[in-house]
PDB file of N, CA and C in Angstrom:
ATOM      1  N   UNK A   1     -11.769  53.352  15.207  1.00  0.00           N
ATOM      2  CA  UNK A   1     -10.612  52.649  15.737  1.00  0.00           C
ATOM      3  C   UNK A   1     -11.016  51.279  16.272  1.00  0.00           C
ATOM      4  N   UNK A   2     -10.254  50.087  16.125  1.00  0.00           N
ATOM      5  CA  UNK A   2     -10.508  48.976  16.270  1.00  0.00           C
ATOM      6  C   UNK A   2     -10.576  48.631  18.007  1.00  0.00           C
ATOM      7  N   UNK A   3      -9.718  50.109  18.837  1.00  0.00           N
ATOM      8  CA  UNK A   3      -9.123  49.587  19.996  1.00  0.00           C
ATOM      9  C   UNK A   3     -10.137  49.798  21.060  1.00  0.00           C
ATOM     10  N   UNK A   4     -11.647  50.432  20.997  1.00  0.00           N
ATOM     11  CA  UNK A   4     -12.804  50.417  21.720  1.00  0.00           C
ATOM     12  C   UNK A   4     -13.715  49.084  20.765  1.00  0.00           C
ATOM     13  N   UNK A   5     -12.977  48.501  20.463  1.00  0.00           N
ATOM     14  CA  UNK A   5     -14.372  46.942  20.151  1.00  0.00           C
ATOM     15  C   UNK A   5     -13.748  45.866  20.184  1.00  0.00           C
ATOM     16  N   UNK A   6     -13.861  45.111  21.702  1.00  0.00           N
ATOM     17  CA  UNK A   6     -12.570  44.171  21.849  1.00  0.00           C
ATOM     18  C   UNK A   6     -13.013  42.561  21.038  1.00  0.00           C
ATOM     19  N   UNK A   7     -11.916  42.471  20.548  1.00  0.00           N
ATOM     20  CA  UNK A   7     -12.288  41.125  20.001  1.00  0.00           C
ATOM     21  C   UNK A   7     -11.797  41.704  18.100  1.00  0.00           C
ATOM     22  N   UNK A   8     -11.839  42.744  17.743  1.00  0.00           N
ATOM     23  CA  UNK A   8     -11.697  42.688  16.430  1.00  0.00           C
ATOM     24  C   UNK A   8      -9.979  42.824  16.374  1.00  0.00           C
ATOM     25  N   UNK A   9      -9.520  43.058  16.441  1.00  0.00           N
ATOM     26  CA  UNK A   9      -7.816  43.011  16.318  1.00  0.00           C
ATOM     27  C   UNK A   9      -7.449  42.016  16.075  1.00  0.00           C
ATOM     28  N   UNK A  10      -7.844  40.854  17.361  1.00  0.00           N
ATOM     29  CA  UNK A  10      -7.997  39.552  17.539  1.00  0.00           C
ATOM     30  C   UNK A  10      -8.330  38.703  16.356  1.00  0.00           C
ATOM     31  N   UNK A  11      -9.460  39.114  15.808  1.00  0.00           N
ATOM     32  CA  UNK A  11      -9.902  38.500  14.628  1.00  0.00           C
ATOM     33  C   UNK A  11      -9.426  38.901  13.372  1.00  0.00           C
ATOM     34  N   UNK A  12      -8.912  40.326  13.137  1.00  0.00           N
ATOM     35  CA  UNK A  12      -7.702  40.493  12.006  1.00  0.00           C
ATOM     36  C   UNK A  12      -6.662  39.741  11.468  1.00  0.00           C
ATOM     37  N   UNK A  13      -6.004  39.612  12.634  1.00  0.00           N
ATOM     38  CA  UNK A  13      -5.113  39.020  12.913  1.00  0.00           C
ATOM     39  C   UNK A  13      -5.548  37.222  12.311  1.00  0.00           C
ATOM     40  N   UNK A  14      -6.105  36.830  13.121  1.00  0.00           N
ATOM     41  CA  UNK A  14      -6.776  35.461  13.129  1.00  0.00           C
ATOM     42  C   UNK A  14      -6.844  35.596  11.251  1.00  0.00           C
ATOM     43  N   UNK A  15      -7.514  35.998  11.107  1.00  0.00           N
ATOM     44  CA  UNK A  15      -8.078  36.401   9.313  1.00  0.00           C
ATOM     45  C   UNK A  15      -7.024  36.702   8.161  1.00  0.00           C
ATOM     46  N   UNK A  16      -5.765  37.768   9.271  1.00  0.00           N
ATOM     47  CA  UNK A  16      -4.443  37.525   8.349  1.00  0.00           C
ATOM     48  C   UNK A  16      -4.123  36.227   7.690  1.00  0.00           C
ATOM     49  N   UNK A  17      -4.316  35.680   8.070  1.00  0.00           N
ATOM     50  CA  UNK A  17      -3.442  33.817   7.544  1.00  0.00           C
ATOM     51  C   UNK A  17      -4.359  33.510   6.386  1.00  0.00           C
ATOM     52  N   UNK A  18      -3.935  33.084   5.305  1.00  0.00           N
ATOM     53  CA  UNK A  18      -4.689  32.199   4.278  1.00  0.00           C
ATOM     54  C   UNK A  18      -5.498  31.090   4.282  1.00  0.00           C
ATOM     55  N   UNK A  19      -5.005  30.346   5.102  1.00  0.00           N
ATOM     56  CA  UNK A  19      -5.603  29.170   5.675  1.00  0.00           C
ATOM     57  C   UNK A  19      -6.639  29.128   6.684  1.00  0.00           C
ATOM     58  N   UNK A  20      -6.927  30.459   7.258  1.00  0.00           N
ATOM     59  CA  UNK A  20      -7.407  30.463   8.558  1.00  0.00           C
ATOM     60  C   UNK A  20      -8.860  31.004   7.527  1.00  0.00           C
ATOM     61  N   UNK A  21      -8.446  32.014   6.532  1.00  0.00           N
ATOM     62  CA  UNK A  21      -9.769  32.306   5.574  1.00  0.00           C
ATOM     63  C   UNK A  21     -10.656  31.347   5.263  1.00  0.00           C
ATOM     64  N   UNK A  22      -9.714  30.647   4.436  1.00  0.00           N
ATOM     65  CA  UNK A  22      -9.945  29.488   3.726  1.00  0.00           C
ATOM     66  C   UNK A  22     -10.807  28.345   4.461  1.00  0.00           C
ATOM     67  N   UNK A  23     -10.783  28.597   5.850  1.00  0.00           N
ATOM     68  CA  UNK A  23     -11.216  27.280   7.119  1.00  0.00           C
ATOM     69  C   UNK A  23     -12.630  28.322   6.833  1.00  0.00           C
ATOM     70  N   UNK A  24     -12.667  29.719   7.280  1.00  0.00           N
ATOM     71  CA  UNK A  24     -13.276  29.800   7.704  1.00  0.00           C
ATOM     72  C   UNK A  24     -14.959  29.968   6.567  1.00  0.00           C
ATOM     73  N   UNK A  25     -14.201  30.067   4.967  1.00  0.00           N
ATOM     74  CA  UNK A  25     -15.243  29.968   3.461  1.00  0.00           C
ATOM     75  C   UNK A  25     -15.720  28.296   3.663  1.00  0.00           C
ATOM     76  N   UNK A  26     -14.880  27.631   4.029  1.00  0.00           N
ATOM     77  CA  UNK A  26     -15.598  26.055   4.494  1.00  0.00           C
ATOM     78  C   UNK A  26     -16.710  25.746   5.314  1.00  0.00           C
ATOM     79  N   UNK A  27     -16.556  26.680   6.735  1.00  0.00           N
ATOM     80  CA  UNK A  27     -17.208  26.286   7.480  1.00  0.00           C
ATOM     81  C   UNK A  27     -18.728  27.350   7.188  1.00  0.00           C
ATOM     82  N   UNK A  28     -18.317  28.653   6.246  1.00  0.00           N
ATOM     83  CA  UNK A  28     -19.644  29.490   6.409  1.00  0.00           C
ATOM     84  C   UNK A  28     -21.115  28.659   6.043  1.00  0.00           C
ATOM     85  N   UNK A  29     -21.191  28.082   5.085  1.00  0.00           N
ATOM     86  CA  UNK A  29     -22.205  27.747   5.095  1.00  0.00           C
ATOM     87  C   UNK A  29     -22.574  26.106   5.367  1.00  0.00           C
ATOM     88  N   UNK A  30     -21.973  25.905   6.240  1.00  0.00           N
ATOM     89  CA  UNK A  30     -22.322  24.856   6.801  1.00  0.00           C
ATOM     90  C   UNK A  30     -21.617  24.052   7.861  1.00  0.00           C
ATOM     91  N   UNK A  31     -21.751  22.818   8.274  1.00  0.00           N
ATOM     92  CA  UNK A  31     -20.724  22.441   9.844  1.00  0.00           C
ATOM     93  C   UNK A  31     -19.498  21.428   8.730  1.00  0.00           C
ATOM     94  N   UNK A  32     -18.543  21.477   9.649  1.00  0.00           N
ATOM     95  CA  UNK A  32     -17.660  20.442   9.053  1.00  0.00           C
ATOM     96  C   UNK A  32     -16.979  19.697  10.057  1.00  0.00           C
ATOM     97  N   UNK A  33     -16.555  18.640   9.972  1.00  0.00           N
ATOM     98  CA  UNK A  33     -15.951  17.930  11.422  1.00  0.00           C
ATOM     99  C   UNK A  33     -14.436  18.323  11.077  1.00  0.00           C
ATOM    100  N   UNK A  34     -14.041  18.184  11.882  1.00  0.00           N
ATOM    101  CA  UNK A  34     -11.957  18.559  12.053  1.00  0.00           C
ATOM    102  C   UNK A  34     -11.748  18.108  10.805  1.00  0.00           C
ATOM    103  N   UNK A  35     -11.817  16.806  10.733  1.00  0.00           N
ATOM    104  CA  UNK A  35     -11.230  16.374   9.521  1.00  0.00           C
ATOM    105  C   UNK A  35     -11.455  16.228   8.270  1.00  0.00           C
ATOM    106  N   UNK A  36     -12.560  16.725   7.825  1.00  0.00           N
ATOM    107  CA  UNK A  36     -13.062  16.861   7.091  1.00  0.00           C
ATOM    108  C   UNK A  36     -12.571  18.629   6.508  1.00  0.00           C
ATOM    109  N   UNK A  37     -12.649  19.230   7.392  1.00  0.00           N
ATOM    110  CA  UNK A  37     -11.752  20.420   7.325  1.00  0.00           C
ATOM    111  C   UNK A  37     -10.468  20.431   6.483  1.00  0.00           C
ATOM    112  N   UNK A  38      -9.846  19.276   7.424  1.00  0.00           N
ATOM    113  CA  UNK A  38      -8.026  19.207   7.731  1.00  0.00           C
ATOM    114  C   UNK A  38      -7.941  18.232   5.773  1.00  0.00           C
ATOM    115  N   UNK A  39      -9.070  17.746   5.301  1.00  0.00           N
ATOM    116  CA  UNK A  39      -8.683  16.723   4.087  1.00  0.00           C
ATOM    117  C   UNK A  39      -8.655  18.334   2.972  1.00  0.00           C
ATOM    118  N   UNK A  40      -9.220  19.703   2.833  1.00  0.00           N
ATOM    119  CA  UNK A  40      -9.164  20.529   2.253  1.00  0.00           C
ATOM    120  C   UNK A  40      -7.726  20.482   2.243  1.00  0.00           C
ATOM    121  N   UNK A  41      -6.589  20.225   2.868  1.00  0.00           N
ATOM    122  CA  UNK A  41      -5.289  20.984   3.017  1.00  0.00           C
ATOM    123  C   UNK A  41      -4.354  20.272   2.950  1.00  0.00           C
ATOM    124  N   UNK A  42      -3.398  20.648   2.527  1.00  0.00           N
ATOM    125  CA  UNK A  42      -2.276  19.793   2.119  1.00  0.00           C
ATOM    126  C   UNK A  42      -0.836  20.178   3.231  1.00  0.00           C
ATOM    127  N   UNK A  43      -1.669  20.454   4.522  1.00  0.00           N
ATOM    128  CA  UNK A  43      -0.903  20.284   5.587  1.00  0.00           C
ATOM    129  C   UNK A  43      -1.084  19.312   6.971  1.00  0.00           C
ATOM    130  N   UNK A  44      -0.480  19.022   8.018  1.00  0.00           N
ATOM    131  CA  UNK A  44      -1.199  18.149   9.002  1.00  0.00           C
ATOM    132  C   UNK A  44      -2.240  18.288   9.290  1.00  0.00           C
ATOM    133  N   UNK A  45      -2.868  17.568   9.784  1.00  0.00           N
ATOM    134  CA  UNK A  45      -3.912  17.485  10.839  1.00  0.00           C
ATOM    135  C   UNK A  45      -4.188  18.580  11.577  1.00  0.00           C
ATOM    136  N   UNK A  46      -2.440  18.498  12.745  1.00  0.00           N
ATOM    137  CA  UNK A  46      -2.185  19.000  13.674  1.00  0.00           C
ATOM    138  C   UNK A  46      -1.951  20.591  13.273  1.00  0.00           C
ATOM    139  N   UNK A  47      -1.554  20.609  12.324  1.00  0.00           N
ATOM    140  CA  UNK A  47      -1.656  22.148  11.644  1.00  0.00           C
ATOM    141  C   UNK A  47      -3.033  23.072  11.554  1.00  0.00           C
ATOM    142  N   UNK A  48      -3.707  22.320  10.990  1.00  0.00           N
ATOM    143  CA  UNK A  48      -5.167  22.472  10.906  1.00  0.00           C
ATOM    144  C   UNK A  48      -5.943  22.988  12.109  1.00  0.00           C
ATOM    145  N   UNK A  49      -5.648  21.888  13.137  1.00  0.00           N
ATOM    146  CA  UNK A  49      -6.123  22.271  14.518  1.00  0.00           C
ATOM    147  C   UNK A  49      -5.933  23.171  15.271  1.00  0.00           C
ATOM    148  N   UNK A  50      -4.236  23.592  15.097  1.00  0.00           N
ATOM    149  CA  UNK A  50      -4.014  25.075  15.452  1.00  0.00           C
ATOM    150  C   UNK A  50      -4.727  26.233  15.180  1.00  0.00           C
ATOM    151  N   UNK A  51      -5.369  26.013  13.290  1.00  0.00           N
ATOM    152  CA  UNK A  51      -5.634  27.432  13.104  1.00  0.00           C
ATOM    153  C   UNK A  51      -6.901  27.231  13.237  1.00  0.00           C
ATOM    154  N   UNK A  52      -7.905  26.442  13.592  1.00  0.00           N
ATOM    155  CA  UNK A  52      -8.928  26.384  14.084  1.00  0.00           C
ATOM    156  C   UNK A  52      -8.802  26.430  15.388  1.00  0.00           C
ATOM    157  N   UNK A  53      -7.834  26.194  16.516  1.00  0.00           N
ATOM    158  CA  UNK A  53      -8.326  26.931  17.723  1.00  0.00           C
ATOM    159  C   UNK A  53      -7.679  28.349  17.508  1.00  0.00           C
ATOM    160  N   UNK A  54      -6.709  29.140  17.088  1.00  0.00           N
ATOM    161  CA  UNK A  54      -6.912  30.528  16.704  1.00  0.00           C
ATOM    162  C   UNK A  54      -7.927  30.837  16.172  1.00  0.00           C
ATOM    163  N   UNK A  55      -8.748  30.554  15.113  1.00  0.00           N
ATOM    164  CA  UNK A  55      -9.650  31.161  14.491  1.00  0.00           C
ATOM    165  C   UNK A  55     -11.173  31.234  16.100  1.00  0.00           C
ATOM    166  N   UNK A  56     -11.228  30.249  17.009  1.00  0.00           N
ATOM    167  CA  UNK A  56     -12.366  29.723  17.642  1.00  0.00           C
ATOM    168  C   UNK A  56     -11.807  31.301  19.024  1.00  0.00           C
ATOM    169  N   UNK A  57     -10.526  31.145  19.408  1.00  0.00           N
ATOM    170  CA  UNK A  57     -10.223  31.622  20.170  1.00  0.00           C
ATOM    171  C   UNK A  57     -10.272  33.612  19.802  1.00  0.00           C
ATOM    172  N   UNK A  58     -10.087  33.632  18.863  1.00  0.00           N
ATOM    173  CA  UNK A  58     -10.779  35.241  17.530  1.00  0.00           C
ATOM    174  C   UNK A  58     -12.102  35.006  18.146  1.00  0.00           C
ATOM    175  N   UNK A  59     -12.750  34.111  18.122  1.00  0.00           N
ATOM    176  CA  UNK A  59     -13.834  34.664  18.119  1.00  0.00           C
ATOM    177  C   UNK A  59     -15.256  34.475  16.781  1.00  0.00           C
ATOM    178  N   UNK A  60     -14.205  33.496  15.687  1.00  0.00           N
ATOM    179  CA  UNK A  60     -14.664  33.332  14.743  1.00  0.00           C
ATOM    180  C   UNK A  60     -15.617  31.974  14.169  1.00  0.00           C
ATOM    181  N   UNK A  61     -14.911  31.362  15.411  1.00  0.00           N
ATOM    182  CA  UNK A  61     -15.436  29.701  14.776  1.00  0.00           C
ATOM    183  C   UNK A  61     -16.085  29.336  15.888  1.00  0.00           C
ATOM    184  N   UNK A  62     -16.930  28.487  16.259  1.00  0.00           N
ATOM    185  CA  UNK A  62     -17.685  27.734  17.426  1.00  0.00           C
ATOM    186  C   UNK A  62     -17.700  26.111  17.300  1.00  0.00           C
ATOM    187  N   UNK A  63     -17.413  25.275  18.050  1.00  0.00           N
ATOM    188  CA  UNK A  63     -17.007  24.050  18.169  1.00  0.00           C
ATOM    189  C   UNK A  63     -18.359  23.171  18.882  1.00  0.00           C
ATOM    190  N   UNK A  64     -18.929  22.313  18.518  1.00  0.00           N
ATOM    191  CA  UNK A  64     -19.665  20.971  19.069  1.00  0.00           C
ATOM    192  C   UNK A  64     -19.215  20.036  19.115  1.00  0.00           C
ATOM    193  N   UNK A  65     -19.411  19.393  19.821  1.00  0.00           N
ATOM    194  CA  UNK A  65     -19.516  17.523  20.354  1.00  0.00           C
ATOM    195  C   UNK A  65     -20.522  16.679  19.229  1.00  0.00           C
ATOM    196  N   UNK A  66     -20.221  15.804  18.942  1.00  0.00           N
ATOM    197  CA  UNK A  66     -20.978  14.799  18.427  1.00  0.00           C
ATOM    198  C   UNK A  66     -19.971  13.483  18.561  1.00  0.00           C
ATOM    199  N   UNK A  67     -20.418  12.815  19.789  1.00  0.00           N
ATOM    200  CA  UNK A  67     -20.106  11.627  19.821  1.00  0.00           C
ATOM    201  C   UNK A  67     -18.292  12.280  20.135  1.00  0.00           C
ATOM    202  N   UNK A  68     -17.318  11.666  19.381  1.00  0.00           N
ATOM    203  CA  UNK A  68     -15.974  11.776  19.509  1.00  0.00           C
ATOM    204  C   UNK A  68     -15.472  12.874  18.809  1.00  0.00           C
ATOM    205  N   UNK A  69     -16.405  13.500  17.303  1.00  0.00           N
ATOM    206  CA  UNK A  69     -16.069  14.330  16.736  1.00  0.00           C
ATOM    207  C   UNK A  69     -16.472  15.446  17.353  1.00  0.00           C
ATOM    208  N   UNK A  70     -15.915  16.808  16.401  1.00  0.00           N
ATOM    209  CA  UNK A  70     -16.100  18.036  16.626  1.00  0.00           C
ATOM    210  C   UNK A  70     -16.001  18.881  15.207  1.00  0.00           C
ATOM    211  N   UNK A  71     -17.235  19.201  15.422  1.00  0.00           N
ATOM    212  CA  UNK A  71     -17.840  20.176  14.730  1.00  0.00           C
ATOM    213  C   UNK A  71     -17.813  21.525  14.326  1.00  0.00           C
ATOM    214  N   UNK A  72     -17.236  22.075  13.158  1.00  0.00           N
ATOM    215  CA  UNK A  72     -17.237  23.430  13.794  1.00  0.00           C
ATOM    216  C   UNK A  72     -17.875  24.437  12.186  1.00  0.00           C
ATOM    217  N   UNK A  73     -18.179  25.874  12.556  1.00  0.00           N
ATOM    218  CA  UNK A  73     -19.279  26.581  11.730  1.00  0.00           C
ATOM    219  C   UNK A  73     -18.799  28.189  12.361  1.00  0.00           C
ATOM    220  N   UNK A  74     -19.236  28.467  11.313  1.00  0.00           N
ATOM    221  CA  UNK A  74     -18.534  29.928  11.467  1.00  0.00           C
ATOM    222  C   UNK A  74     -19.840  30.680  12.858  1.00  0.00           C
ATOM    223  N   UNK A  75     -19.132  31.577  13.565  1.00  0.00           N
ATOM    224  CA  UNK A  75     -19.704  32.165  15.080  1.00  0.00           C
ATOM    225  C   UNK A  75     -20.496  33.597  14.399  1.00  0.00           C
ATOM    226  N   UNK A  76     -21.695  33.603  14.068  1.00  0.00           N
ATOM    227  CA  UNK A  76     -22.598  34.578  13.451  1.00  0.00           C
ATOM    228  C   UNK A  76     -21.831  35.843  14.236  1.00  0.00           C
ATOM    229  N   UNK A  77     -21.879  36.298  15.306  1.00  0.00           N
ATOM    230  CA  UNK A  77     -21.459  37.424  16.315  1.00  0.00           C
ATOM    231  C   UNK A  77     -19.950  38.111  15.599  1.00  0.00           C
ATOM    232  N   UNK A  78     -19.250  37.139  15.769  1.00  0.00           N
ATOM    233  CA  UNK A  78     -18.104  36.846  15.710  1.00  0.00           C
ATOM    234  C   UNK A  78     -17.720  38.013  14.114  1.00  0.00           C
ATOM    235  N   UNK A  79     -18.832  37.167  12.953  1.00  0.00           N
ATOM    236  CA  UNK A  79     -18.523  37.951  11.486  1.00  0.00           C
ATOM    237  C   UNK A  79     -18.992  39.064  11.987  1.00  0.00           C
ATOM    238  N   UNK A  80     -20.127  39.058  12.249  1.00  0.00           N
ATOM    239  CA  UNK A  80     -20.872  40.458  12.194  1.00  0.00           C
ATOM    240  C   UNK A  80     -20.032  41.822  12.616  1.00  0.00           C
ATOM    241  N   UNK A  81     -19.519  41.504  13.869  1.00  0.00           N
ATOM    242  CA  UNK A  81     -18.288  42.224  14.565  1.00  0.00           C
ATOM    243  C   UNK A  81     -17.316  42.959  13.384  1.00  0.00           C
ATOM    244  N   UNK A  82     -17.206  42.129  13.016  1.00  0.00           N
ATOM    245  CA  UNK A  82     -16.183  42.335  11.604  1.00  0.00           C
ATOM    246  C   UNK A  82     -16.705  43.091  10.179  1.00  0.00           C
ATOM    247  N   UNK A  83     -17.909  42.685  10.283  1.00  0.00           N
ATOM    248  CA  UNK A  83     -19.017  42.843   9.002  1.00  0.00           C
ATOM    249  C   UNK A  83     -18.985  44.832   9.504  1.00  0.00           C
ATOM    250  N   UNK A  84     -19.259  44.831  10.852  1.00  0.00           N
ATOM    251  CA  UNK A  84     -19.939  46.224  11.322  1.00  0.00           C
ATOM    252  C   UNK A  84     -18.782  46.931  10.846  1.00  0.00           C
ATOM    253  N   UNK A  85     -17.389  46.651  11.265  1.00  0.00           N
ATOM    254  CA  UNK A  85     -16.320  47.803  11.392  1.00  0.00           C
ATOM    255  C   UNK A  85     -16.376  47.902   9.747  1.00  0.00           C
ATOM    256  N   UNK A  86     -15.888  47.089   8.899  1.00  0.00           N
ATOM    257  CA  UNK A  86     -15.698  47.319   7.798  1.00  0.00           C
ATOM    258  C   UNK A  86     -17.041  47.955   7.029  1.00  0.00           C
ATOM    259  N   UNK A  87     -18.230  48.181   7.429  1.00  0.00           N
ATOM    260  CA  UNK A  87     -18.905  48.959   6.710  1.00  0.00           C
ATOM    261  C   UNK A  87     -19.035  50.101   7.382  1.00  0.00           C
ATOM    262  N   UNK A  88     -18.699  50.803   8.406  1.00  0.00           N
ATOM    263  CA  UNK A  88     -18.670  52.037   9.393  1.00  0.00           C
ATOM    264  C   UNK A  88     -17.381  52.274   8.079  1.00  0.00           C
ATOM    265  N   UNK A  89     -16.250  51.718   7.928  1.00  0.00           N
ATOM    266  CA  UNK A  89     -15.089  52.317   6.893  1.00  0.00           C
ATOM    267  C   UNK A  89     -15.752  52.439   5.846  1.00  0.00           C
ATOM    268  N   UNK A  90     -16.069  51.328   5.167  1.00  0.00           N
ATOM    269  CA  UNK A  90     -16.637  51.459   3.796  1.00  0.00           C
ATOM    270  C   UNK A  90     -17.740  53.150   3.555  1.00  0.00           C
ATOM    271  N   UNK A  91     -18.456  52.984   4.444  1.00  0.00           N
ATOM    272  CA  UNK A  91     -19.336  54.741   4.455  1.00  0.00           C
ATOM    273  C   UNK A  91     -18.815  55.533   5.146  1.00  0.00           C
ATOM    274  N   UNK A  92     -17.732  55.647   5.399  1.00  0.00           N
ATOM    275  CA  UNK A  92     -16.720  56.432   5.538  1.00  0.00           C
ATOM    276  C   UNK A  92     -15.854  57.491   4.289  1.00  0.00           C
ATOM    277  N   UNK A  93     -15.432  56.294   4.110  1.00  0.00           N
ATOM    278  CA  UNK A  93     -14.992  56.759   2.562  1.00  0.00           C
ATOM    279  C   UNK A  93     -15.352  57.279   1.637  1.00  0.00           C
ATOM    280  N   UNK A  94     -16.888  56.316   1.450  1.00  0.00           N
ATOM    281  CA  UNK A  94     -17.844  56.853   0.376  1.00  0.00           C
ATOM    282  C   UNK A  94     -18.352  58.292   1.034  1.00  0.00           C
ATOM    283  N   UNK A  95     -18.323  58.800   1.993  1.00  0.00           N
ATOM    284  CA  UNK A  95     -18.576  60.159   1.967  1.00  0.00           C
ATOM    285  C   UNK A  95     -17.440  61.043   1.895  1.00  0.00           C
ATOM    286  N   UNK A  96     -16.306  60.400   2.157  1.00  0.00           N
ATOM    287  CA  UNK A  96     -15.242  61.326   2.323  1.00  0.00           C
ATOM    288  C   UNK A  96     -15.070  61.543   0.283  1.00  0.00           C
ATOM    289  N   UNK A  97     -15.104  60.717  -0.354  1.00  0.00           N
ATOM    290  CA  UNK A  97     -15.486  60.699  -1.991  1.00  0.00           C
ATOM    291  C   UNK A  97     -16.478  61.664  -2.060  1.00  0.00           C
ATOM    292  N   UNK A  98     -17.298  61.822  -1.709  1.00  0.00           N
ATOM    293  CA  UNK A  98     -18.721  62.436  -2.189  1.00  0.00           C
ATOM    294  C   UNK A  98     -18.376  63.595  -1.317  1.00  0.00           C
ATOM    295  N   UNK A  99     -17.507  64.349  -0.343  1.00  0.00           N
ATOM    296  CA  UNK A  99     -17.305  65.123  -0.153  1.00  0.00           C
ATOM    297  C   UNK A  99     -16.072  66.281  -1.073  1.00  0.00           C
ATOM    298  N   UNK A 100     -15.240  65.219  -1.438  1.00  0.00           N
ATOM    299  CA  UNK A 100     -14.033  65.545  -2.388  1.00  0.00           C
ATOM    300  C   UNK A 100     -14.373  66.017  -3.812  1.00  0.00           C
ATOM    301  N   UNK A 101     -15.461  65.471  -4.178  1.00  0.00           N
ATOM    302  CA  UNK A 101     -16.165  65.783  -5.812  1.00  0.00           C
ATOM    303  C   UNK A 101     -17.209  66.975  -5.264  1.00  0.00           C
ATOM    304  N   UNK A 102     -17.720  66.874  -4.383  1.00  0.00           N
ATOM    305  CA  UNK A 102     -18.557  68.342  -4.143  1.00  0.00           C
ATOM    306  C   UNK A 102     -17.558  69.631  -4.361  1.00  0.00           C
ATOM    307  N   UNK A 103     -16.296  69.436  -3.132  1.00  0.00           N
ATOM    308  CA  UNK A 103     -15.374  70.203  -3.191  1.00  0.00           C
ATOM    309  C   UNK A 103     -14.591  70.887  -4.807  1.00  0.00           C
ATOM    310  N   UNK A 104     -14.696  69.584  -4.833  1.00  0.00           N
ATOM    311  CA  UNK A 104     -13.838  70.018  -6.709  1.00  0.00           C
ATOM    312  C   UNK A 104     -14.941  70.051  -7.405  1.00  0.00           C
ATOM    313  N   UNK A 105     -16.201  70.136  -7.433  1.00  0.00           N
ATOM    314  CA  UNK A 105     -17.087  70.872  -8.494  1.00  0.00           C
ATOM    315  C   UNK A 105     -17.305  72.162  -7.750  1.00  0.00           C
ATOM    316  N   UNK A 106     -17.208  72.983  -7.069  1.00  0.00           N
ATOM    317  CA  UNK A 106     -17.321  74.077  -6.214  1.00  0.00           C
ATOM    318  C   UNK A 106     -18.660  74.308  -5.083  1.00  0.00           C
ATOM    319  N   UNK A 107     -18.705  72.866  -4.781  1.00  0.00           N
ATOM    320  CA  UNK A 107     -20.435  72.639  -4.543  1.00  0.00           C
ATOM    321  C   UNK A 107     -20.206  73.175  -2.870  1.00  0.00           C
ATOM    322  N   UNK A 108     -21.521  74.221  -2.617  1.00  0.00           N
ATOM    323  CA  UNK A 108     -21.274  74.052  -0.477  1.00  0.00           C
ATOM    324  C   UNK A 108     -22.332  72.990  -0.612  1.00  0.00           C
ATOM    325  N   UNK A 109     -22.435  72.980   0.624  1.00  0.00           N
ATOM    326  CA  UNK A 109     -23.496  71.937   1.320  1.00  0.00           C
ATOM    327  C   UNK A 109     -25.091  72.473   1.263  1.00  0.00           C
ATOM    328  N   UNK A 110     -25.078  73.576   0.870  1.00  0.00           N
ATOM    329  CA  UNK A 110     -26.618  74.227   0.921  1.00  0.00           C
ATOM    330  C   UNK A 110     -26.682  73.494  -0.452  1.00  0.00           C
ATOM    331  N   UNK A 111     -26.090  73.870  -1.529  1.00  0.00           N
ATOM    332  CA  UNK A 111     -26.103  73.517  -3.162  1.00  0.00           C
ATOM    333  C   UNK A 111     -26.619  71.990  -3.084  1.00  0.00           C
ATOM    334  N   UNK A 112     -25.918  71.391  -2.249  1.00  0.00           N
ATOM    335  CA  UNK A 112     -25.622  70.110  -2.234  1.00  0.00           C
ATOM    336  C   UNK A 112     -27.501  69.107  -2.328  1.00  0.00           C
ATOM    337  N   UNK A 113     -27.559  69.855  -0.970  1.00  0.00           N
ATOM    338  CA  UNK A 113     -29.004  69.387   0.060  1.00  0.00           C
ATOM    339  C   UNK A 113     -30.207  70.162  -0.909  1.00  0.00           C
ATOM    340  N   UNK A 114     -29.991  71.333  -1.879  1.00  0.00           N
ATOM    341  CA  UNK A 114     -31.067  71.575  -2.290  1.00  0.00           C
ATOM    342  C   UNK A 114     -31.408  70.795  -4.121  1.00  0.00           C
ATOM    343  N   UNK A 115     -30.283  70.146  -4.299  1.00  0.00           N
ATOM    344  CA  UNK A 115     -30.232  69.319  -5.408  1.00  0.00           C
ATOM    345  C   UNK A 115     -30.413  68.116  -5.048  1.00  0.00           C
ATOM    346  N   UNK A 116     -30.509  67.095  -4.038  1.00  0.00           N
ATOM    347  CA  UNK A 116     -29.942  66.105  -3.616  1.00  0.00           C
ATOM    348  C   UNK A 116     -31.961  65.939  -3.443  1.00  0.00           C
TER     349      UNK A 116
END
């Protein structure tokens, strides 16, 4: 459940939006200044800036100073958070699969562990 790891809901959410993805495949591998961001998009500026402080305020993006600009790069913590839940599901599944085909080949768990 998402509701004992605070901060991921937050970042779902944040991640729902297309644009907020899209900011955030820009910034993964490397820094980008606001506007340099905001020239990817064929919306304002000021649009832009919104979903980069949602995305920063998730938890997803991290912001620097340089001079007048600002900088921003995806928040390592931030994915990982995200990275963790979705593979706790992902091997989830894959056993709940590998439990379902045992079941429907007539396999117990002794059968299982002494073939395996």
């Amino acid at each position: 459940m998402t509701g004992n790891r605070p901060g991921i809901d937050e970042a779902l959410r944040a991640m729902a939006e297309p644009r907020r993805r899209a900011i955030l495949e820009l910034v993964s591998g490397h820094e980008l200044a606001a506007g340099e961001i905001a020239a990817h998009f064929e919306v304002s500026r000021t649009a832009i800036s919104q979903h980069i402080s949602v995305l920063k305020d998730a938890g997803l993006l991290v912001e620097r100073r340089e001079g007048t600009r600002r900088i921003y790069r995806t928040r390592p913590e931030g994915i990982d958070q995200l990275r963790g839940m979705l593979d706790g599901m992902w091997a989830s599944s894959l056993d709940m699969a590998r439990q379902l085909v045992e079941a429907e080949r007539g396999l117990t768990d002794a059968e299982v562990h002494r073939a395996g």
